[in-house]
Each structure stands twice: as C-alpha cells, then as structure tokens.
Protein backbone atom coordinates (compact mmCIF):
# COMPACT_ATOMS: atom_id res chain seq x y z
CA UNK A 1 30.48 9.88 -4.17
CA UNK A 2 29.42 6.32 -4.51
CA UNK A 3 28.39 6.07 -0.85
CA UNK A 4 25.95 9.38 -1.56
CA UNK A 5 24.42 7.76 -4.83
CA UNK A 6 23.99 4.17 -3.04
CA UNK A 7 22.43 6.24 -0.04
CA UNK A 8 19.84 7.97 -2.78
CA UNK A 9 18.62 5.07 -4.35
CA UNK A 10 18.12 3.72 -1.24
CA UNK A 11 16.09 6.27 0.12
CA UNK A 12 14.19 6.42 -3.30
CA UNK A 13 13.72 2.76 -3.05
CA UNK A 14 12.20 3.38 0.22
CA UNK A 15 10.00 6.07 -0.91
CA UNK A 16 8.39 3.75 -3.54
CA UNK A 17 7.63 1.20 -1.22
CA UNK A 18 3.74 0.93 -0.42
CA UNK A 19 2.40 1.71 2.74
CA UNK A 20 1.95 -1.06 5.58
CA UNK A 21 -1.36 -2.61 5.68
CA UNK A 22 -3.72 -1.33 8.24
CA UNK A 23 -3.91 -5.01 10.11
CA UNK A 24 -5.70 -3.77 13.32
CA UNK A 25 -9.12 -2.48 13.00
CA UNK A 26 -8.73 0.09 16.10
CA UNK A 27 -6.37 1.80 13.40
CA UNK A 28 -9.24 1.07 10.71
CA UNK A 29 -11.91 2.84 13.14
CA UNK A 30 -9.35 5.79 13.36
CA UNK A 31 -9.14 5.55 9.94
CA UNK A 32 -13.14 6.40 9.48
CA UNK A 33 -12.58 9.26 11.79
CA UNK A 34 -10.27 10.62 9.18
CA UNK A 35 -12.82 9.69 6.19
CA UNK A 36 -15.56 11.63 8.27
CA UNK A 37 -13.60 14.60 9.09
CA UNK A 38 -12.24 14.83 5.53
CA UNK A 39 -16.36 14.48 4.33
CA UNK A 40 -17.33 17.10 6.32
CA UNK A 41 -14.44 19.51 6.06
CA UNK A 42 -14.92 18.97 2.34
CA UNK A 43 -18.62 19.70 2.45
CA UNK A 44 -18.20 22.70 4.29
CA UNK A 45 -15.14 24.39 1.90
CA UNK A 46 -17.63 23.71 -0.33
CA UNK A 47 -20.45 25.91 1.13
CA UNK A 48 -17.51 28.94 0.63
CA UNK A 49 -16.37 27.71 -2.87
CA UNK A 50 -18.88 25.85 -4.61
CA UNK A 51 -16.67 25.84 -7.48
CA UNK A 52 -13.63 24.28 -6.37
CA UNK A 53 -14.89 20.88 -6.77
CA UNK A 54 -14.57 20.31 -2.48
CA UNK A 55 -18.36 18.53 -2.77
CA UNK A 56 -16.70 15.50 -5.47
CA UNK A 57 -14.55 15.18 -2.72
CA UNK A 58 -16.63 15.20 -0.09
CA UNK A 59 -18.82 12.49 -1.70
CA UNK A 60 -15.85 10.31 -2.07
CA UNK A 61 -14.43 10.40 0.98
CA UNK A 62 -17.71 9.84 2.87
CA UNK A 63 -18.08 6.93 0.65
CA UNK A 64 -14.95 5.56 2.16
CA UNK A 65 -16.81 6.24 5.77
CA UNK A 66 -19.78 4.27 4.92
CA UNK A 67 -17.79 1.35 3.23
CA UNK A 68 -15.71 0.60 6.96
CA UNK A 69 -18.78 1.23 8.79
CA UNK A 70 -20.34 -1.66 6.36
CA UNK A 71 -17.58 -4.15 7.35
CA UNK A 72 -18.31 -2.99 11.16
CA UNK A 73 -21.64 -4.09 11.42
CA UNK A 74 -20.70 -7.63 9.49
CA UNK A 75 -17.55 -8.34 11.86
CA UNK A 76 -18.26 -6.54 15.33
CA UNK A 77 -20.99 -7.49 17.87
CA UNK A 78 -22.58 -4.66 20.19
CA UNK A 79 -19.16 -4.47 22.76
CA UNK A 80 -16.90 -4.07 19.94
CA UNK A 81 -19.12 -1.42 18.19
CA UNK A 82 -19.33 0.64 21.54
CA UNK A 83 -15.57 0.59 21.49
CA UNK A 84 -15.35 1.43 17.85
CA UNK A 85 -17.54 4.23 18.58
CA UNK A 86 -15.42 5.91 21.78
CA UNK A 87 -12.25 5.34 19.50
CA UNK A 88 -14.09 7.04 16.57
CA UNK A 89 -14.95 9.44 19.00
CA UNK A 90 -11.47 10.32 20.26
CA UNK A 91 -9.79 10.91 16.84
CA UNK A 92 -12.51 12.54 15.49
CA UNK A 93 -12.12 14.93 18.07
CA UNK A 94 -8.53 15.05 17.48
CA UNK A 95 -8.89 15.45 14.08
CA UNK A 96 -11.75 18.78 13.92
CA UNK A 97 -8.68 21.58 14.81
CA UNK A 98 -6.50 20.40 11.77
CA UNK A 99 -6.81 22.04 8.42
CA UNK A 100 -8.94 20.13 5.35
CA UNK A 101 -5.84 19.67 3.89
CA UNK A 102 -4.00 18.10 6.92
CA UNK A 103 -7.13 15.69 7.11
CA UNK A 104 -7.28 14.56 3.51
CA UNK A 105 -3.46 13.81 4.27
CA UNK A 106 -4.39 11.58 6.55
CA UNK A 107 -7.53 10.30 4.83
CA UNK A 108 -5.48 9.55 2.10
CA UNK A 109 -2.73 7.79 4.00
CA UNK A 110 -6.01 5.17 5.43
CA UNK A 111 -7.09 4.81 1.87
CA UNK A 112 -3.54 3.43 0.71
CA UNK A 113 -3.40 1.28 3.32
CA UNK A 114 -6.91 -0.53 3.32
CA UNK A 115 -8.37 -2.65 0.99
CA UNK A 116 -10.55 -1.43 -1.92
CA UNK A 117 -13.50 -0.96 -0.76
CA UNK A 118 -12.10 -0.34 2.84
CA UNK A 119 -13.07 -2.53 5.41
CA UNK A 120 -12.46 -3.98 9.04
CA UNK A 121 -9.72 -6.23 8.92
C-alpha cells in the first residue's frame, strides 16, 4: 500500500511539473504553425457559431503568431527565414486535418513552453 501511495505522489509530482522550455527555434517555428492553424480554425468555427466566443480566440492565438514572427525578423537573416518558412510550411500542413480542438492542444502546449510574449529563442 505504501509502494502505491509513494508511486501516486510521484506521478502527481510529475504532473505539476512545468513543461520544458522550447530551446530550439525549429520547434518555435513549429510552434507558429500551431498558433496559425489554431487562428484560423478558430476564425472559421466562428463563421458557424458566432456566439461561441471562437473569434476571442482566434484573436489571441493569432496574436501569439505575430509575436514569434516579430522575434524572426529581429534574430534570423534571409537563409534562416527561408528555412523557417519550409518548416512552417510542413507542420502547417500537418496540422490542417486535425480537429480545432486537437490544434489548440497543441497551441497551448507552445504557449506554456515559450516566453511571454513568445519569441525565437
């Protein structure tokens, strides 16, 4: 019985730990595929439900976008920016078949894990 309880807490203890700093900023690009998606799969719930509050959402999230894409044009020069762009790309494109709720999971998960405002690190 003591082994189960020690085995809880330290599964809760692992639970409440914060997530890992986003420390590449290929993962921070992917990340602003995820804000993107989320924006625009907000904006367009919103266009069936204009009630459900999908737009506030939308605003925030593409607010997130244009905060990394900020930090991108202070850090990168032209090569990076053309990578940033093809990895962009890729996970947006990864991204478009998964449900808005599935993307603001995600979203989310790049929010907790980048600085506030979110930026290249």
């Amino acid at each position: 019985m003591l082994l189960l309880v020690s085995v809880f807490a330290a599964l809760s203890l692992t639970a409440a730990q914060p997530a890992e700093r986003i420390t590449d900023w290929r993962d921070a690009v992917r990340c602003l595929a995820a804000f993107e998606t989320a924006a625009s799969k907000s904006f367009a719930a919103h266009v069936q439900d204009t009630s459900a509050g999908h737009d506030d959402q939308a605003v925030q999230y593409d607010d997130l976008a244009m905060s990394l894409i900020g930090s991108m044009g202070e850090r990168f020069d032209f090569a990076r920016m053309e990578q940033a762009e093809t990895i962009r790309a890729r996970e947006a494109q990864a991204l478009e078949p998964l449900s808005l709720e599935q993307v603001r999971a995600r979203a989310d998960d790049c929010r907790a894990r980048l600085p506030d405002p979110p930026a290249i690190p």
